[in-house]
PDB file of N, CA and C in Angstrom:
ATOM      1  N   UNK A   1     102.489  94.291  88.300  1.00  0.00           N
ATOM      2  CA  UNK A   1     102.868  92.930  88.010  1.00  0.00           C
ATOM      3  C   UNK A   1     101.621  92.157  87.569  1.00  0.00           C
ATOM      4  N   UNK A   2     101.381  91.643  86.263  1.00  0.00           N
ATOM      5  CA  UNK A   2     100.305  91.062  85.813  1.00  0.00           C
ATOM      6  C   UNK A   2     100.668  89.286  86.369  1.00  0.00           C
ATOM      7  N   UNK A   3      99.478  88.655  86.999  1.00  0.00           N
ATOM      8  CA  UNK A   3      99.706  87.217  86.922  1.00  0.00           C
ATOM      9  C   UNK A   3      98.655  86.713  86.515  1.00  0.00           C
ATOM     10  N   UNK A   4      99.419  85.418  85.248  1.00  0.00           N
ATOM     11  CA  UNK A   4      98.253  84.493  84.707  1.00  0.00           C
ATOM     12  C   UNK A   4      98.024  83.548  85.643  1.00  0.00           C
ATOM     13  N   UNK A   5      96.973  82.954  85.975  1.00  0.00           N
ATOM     14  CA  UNK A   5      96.531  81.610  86.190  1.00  0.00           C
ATOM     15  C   UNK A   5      96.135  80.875  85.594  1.00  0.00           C
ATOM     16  N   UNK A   6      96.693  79.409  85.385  1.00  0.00           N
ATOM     17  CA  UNK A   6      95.686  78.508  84.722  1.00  0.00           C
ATOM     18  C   UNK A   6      95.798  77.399  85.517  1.00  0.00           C
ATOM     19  N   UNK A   7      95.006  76.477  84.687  1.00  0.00           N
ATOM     20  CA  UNK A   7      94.909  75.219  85.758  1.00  0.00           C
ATOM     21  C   UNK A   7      94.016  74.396  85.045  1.00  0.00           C
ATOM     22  N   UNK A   8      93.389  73.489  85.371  1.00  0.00           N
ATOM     23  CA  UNK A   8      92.636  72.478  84.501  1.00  0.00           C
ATOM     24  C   UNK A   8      91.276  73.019  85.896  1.00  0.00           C
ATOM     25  N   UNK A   9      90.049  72.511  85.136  1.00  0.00           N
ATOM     26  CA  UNK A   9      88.748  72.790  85.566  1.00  0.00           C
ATOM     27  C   UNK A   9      88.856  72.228  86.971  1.00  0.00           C
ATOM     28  N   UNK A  10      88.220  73.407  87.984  1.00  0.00           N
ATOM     29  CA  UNK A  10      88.328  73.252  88.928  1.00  0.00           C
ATOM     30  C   UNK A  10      89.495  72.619  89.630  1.00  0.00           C
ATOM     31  N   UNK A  11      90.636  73.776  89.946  1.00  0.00           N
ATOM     32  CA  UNK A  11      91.501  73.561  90.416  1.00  0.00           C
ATOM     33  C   UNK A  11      91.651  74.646  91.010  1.00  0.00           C
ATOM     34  N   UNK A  12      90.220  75.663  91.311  1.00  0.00           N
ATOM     35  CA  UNK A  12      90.446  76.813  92.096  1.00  0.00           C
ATOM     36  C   UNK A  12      91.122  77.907  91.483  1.00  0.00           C
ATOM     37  N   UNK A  13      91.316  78.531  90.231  1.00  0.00           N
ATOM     38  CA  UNK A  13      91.381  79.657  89.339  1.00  0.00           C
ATOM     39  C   UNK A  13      90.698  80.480  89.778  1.00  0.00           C
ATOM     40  N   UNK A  14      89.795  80.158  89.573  1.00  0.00           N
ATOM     41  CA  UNK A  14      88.402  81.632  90.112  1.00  0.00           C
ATOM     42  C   UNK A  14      88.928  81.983  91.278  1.00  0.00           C
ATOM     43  N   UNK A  15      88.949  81.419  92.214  1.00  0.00           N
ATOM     44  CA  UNK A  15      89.227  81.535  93.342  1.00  0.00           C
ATOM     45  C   UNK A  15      90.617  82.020  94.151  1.00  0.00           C
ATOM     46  N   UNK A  16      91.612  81.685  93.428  1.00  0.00           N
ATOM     47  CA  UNK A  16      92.784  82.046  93.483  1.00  0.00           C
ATOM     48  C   UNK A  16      92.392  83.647  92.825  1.00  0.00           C
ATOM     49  N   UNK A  17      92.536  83.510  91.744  1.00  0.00           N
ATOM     50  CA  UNK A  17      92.440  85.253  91.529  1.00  0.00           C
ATOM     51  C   UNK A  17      91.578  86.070  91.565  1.00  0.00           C
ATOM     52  N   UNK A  18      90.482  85.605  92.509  1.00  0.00           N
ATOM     53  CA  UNK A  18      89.742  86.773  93.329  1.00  0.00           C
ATOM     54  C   UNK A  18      90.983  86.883  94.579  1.00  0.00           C
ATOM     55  N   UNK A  19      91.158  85.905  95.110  1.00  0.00           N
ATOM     56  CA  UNK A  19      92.340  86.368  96.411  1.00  0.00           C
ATOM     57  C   UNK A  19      93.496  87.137  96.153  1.00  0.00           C
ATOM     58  N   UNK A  20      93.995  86.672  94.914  1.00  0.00           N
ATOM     59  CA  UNK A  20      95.333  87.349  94.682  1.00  0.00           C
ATOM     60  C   UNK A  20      94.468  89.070  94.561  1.00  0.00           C
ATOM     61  N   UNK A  21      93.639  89.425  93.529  1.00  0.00           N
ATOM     62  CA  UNK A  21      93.283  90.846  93.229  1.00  0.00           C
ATOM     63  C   UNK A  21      93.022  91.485  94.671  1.00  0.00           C
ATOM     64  N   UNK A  22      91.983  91.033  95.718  1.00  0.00           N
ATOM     65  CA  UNK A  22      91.901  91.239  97.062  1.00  0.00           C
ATOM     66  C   UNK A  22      93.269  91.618  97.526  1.00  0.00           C
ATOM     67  N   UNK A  23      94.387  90.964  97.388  1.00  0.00           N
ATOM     68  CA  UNK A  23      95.569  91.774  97.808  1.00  0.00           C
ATOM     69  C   UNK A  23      96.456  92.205  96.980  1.00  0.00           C
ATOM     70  N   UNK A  24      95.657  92.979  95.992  1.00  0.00           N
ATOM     71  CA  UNK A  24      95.832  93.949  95.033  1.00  0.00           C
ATOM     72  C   UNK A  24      96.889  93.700  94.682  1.00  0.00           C
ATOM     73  N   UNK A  25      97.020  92.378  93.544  1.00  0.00           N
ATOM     74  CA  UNK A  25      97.258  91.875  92.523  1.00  0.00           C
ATOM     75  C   UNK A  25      96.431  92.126  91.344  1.00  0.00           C
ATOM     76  N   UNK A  26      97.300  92.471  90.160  1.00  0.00           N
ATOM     77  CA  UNK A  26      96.433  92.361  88.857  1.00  0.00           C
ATOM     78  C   UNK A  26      96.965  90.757  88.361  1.00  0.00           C
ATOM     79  N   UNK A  27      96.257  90.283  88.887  1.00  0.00           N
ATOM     80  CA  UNK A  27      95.844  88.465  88.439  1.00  0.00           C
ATOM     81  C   UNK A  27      94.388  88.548  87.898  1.00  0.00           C
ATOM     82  N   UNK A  28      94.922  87.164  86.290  1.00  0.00           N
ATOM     83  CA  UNK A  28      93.869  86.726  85.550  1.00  0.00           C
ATOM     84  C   UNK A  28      93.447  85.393  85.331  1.00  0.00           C
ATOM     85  N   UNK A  29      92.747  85.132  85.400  1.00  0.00           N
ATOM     86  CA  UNK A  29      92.845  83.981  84.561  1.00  0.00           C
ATOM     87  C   UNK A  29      92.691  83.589  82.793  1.00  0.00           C
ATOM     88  N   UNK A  30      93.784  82.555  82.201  1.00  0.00           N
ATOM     89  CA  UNK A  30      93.462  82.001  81.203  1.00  0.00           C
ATOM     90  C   UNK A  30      92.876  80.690  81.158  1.00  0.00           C
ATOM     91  N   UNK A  31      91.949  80.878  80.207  1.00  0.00           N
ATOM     92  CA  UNK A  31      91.171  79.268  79.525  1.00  0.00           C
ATOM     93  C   UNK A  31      92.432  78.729  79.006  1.00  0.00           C
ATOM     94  N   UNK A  32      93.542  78.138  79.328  1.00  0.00           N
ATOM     95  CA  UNK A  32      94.326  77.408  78.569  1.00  0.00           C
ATOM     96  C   UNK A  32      93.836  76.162  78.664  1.00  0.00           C
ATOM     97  N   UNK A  33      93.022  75.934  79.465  1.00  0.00           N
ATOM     98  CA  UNK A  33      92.824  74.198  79.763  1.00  0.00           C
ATOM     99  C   UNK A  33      91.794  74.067  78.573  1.00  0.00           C
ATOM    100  N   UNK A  34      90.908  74.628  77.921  1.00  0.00           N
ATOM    101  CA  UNK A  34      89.961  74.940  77.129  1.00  0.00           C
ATOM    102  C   UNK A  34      90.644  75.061  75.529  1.00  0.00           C
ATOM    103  N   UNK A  35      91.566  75.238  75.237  1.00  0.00           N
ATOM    104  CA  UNK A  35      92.710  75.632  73.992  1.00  0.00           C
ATOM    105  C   UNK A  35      93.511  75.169  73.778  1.00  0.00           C
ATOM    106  N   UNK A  36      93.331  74.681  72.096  1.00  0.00           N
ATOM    107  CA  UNK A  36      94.054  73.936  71.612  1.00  0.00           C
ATOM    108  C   UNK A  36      95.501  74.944  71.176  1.00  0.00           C
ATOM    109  N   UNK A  37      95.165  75.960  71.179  1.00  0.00           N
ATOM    110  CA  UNK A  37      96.763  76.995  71.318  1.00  0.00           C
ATOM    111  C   UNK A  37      97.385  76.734  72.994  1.00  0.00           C
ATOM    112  N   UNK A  38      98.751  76.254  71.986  1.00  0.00           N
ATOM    113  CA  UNK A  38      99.674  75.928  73.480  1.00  0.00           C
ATOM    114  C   UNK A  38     100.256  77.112  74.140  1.00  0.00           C
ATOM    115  N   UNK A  39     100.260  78.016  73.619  1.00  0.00           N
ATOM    116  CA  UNK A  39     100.981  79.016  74.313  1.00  0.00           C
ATOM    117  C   UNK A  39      99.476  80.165  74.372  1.00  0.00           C
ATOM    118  N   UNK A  40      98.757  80.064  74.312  1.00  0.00           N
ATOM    119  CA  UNK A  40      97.510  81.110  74.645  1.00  0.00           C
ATOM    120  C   UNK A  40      97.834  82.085  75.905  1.00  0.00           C
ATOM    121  N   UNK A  41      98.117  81.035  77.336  1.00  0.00           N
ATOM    122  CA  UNK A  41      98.888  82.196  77.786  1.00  0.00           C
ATOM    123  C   UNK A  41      99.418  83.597  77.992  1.00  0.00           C
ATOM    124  N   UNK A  42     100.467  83.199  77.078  1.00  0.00           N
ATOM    125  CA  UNK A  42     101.541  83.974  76.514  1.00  0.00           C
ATOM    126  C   UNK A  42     100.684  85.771  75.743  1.00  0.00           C
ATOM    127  N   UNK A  43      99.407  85.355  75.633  1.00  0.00           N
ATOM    128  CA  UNK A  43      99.200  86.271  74.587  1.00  0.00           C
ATOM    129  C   UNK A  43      98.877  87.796  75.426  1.00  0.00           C
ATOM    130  N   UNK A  44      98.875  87.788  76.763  1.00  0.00           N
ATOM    131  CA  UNK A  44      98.571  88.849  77.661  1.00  0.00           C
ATOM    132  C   UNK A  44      99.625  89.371  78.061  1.00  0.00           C
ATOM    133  N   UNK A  45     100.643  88.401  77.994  1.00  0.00           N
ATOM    134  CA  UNK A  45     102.136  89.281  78.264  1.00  0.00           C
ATOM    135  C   UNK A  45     102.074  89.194  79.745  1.00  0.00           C
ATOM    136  N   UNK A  46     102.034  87.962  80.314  1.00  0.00           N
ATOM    137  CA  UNK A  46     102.249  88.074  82.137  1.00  0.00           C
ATOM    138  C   UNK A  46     103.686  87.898  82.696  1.00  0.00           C
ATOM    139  N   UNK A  47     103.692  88.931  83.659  1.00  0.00           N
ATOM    140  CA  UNK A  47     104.896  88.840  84.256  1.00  0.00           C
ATOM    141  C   UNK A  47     105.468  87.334  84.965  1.00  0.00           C
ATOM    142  N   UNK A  48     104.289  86.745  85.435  1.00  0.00           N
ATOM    143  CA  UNK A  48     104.371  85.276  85.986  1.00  0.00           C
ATOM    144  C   UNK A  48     103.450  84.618  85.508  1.00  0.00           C
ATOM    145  N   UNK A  49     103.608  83.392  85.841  1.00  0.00           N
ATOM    146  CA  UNK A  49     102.475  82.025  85.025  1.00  0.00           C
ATOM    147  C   UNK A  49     102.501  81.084  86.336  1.00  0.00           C
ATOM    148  N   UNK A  50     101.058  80.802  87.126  1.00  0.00           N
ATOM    149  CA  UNK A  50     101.070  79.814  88.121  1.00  0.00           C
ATOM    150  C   UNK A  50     100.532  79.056  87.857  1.00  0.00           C
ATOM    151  N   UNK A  51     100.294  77.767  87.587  1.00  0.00           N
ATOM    152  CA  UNK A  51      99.801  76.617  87.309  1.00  0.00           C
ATOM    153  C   UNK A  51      99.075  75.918  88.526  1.00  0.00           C
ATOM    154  N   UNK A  52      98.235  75.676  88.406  1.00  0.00           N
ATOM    155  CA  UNK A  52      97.259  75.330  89.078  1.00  0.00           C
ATOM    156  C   UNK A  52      96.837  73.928  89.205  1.00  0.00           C
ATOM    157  N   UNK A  53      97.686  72.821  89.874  1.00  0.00           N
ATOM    158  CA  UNK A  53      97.254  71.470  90.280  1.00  0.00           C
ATOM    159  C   UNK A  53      96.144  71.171  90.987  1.00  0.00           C
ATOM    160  N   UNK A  54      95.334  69.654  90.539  1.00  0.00           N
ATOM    161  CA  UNK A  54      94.623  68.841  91.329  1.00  0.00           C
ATOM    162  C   UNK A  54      94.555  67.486  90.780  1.00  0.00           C
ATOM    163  N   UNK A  55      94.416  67.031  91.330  1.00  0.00           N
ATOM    164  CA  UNK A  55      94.523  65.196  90.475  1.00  0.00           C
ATOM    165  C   UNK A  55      93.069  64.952  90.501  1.00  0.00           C
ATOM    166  N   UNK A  56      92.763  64.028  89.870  1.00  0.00           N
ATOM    167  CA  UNK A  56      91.594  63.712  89.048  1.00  0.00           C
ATOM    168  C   UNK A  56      90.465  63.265  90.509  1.00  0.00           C
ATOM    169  N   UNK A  57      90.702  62.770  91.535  1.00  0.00           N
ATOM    170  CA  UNK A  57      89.808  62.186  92.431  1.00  0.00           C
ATOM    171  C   UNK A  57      89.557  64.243  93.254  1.00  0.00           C
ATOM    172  N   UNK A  58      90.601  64.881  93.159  1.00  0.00           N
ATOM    173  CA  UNK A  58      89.843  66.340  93.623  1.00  0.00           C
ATOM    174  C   UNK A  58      89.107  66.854  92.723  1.00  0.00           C
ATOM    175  N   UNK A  59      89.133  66.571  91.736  1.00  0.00           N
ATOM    176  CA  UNK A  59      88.755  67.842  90.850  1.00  0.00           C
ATOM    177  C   UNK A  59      86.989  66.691  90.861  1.00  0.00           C
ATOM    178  N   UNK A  60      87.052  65.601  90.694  1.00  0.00           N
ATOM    179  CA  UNK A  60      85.631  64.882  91.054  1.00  0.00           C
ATOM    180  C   UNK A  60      84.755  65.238  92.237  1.00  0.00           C
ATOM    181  N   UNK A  61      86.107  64.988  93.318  1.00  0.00           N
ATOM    182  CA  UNK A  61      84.948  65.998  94.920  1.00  0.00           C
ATOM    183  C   UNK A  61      84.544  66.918  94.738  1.00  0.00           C
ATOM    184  N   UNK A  62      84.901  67.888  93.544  1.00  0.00           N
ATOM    185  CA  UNK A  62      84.549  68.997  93.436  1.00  0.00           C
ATOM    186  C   UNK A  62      83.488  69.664  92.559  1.00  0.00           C
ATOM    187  N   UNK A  63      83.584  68.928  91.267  1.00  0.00           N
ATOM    188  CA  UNK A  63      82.948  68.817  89.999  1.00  0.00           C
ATOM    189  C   UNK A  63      81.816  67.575  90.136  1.00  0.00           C
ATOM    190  N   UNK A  64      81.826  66.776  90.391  1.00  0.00           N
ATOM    191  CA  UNK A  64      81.181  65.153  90.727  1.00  0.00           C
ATOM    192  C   UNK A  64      81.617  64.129  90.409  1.00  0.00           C
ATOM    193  N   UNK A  65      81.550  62.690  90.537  1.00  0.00           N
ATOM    194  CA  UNK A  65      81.910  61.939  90.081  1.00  0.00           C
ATOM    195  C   UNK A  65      82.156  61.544  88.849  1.00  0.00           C
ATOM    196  N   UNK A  66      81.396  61.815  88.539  1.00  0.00           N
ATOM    197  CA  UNK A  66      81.122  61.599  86.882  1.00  0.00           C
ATOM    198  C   UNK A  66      82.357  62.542  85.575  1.00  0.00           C
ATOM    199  N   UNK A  67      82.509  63.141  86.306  1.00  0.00           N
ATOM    200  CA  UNK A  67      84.016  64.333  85.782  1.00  0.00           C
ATOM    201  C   UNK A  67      84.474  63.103  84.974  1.00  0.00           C
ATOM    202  N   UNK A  68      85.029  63.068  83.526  1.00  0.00           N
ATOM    203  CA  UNK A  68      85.437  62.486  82.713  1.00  0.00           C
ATOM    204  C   UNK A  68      87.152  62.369  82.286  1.00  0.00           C
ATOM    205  N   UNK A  69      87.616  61.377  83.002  1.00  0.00           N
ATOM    206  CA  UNK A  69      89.443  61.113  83.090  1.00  0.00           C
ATOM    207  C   UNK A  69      89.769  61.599  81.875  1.00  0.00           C
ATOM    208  N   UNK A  70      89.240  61.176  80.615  1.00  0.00           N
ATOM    209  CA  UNK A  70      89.942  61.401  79.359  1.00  0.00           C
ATOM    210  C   UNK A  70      90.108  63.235  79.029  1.00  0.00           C
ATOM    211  N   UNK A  71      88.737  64.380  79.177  1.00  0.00           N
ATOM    212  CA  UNK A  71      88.680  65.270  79.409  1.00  0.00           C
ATOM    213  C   UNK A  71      90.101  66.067  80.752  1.00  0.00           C
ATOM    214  N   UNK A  72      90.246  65.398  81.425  1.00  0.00           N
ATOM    215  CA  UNK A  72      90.989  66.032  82.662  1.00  0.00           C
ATOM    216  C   UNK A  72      92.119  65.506  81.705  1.00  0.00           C
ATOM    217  N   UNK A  73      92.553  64.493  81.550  1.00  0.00           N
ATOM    218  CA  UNK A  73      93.795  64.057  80.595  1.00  0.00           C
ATOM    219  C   UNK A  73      93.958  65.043  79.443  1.00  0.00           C
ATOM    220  N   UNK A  74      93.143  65.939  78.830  1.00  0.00           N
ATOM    221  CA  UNK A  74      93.735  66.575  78.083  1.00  0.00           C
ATOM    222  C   UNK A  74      93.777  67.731  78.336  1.00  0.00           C
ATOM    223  N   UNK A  75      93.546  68.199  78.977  1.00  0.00           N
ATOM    224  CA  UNK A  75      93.461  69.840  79.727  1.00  0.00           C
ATOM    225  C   UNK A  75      94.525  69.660  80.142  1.00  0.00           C
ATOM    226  N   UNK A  76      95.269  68.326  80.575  1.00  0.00           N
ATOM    227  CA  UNK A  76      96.599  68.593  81.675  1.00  0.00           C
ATOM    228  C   UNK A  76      97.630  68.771  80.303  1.00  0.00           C
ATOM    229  N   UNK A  77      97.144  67.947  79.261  1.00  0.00           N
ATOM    230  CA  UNK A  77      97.838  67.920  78.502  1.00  0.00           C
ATOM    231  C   UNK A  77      98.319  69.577  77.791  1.00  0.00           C
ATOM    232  N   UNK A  78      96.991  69.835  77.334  1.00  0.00           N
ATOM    233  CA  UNK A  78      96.681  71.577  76.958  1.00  0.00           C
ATOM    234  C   UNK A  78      97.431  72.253  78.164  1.00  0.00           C
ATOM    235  N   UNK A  79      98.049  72.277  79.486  1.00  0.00           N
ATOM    236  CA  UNK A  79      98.444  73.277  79.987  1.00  0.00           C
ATOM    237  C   UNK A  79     100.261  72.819  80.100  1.00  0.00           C
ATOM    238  N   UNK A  80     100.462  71.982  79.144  1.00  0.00           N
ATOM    239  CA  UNK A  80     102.219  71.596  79.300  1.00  0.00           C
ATOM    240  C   UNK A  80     103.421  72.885  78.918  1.00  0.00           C
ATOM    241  N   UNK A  81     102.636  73.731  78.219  1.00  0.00           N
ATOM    242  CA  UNK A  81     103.688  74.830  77.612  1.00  0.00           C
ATOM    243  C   UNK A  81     103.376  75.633  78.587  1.00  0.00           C
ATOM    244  N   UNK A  82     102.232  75.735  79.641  1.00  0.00           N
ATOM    245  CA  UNK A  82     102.457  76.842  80.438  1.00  0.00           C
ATOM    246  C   UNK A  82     102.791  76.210  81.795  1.00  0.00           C
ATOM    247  N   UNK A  83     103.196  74.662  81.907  1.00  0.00           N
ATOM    248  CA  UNK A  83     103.752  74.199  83.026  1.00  0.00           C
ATOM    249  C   UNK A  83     105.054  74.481  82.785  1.00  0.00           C
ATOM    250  N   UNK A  84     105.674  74.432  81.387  1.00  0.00           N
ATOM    251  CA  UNK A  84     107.361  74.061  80.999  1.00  0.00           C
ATOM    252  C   UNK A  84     107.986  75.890  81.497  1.00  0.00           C
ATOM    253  N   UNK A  85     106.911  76.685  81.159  1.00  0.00           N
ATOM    254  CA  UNK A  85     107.020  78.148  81.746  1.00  0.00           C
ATOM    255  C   UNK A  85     106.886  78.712  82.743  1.00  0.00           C
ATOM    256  N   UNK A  86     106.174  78.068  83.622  1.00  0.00           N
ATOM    257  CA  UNK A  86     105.909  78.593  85.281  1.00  0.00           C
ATOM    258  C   UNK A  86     106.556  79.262  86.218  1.00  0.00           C
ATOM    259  N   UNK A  87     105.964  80.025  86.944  1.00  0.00           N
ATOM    260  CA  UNK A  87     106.618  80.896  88.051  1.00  0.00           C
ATOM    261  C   UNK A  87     106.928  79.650  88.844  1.00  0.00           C
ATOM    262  N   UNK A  88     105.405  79.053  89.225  1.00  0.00           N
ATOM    263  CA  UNK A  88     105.155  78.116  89.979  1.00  0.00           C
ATOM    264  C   UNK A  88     103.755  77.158  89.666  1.00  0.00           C
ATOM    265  N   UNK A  89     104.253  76.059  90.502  1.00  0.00           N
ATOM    266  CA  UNK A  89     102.850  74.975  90.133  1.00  0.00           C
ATOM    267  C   UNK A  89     102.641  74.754  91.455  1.00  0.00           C
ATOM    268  N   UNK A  90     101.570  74.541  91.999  1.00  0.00           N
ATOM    269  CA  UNK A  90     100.918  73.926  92.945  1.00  0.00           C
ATOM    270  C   UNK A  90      99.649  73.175  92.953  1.00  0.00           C
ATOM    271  N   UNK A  91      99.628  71.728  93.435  1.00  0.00           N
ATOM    272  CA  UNK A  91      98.745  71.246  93.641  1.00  0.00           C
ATOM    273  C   UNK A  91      97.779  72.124  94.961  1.00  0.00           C
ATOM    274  N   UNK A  92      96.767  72.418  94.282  1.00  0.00           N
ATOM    275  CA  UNK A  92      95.632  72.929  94.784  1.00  0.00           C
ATOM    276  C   UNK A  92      94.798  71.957  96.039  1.00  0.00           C
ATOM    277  N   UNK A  93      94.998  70.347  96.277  1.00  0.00           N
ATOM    278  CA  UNK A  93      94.136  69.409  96.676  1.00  0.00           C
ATOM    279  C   UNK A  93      94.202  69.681  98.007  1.00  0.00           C
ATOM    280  N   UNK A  94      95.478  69.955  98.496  1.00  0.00           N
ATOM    281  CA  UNK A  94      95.231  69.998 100.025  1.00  0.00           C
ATOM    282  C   UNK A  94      95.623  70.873 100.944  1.00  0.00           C
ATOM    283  N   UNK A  95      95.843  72.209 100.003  1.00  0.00           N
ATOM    284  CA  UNK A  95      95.809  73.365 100.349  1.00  0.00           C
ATOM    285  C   UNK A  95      94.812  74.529 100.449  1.00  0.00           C
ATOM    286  N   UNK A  96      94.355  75.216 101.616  1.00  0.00           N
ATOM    287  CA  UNK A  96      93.538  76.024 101.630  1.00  0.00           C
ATOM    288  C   UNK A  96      93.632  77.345 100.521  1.00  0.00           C
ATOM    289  N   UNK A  97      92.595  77.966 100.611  1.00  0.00           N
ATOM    290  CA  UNK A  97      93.056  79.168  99.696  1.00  0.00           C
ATOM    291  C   UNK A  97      94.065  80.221  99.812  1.00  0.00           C
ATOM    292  N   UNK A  98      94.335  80.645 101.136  1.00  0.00           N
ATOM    293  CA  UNK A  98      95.611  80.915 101.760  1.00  0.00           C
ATOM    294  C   UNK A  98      96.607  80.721 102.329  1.00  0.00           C
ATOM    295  N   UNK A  99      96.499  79.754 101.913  1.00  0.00           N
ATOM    296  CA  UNK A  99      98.068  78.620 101.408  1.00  0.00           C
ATOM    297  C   UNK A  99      98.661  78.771 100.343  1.00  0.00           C
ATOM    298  N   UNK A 100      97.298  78.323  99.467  1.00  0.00           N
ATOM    299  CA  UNK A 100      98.153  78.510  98.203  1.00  0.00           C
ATOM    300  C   UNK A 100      98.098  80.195  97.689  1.00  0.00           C
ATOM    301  N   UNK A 101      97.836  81.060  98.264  1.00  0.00           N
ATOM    302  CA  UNK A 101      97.864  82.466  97.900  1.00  0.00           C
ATOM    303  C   UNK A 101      99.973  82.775  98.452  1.00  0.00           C
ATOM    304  N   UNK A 102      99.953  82.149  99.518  1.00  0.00           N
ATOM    305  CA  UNK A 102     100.666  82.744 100.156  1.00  0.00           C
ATOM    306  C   UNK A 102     101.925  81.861  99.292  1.00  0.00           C
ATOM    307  N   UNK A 103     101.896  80.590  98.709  1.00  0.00           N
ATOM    308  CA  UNK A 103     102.852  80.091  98.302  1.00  0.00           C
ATOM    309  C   UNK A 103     103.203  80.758  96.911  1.00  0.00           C
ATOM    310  N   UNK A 104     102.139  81.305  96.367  1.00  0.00           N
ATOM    311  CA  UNK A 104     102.345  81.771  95.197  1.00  0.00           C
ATOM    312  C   UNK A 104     103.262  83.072  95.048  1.00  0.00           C
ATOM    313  N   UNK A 105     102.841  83.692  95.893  1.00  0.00           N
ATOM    314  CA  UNK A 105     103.540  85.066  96.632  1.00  0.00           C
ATOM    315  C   UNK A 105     104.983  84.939  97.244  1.00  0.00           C
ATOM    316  N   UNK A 106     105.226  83.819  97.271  1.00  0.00           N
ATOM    317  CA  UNK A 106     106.780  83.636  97.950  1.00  0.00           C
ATOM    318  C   UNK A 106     107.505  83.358  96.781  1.00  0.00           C
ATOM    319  N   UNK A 107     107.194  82.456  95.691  1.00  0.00           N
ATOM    320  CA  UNK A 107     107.173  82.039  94.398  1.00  0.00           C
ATOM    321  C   UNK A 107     107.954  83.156  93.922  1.00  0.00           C
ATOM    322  N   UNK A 108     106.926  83.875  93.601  1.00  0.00           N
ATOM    323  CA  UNK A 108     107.220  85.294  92.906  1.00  0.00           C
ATOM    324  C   UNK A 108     108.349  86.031  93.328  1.00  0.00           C
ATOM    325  N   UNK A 109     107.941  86.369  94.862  1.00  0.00           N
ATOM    326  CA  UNK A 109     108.895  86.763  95.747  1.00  0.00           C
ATOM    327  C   UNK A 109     110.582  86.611  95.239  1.00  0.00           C
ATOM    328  N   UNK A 110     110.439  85.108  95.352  1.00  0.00           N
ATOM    329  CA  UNK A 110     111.714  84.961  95.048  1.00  0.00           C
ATOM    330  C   UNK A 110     112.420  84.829  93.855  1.00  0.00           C
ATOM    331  N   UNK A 111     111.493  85.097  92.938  1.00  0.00           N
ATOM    332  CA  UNK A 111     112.073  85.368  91.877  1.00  0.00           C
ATOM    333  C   UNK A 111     112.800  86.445  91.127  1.00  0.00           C
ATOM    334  N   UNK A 112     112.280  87.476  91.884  1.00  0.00           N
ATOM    335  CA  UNK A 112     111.984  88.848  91.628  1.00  0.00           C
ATOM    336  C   UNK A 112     113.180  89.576  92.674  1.00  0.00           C
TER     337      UNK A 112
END
């Protein structure tokens, strides 16, 4: 089962799919937040698509203050064709990493 991740910068991608592969998942991540192709995605052929939330004051605790609204405004924008497609979305802000591992996994779960 291949899973994409995307998400806008720092919303825990990296991090999510080192955990998912750890429990031997073939999870990737895509730069969709980075691409002006809306469906980039799409181009690996994933069995699921998780979208990866944080609102603009996390992704600053995380990145710094200075993180630029208009930039985060269009990355959210750049990831709308792989939100309208999703297994699942989760806001990342106030969930640990195995939280959101485990929500993603039920996601699937139940899709399947």
């Amino acid at each position: 089962m291949r899973i994409a991740v995307v998400g806008v910068c720092a919303s825990g991608k990296t991090t999510i799919v080192r955990a998912l592969r750890q429990a031997g998942y073939d999870a990737y991540v895509v730069a969709q937040e980075h691409s002006i192709i809306p469906d980039l995605w799409r181009r690996s052929r994933p069995d699921h698509v998780v979208v990866l939330e944080a609102d603009l004051e996390t992704i600053r605790q995380r990145r710094g203050p200075a993180w630029p609204e208009w930039l985060y405004r269009t990355q959210c924008d750049r990831l709308a064709d792989a939100r309208a497609n999703a297994t699942v979305t989760i806001d990342t802000g106030a969930l640990t990493v195995d939280e959101t591992v485990r929500a993603i996994l039920a996601a699937i779960e139940s899709r399947e």
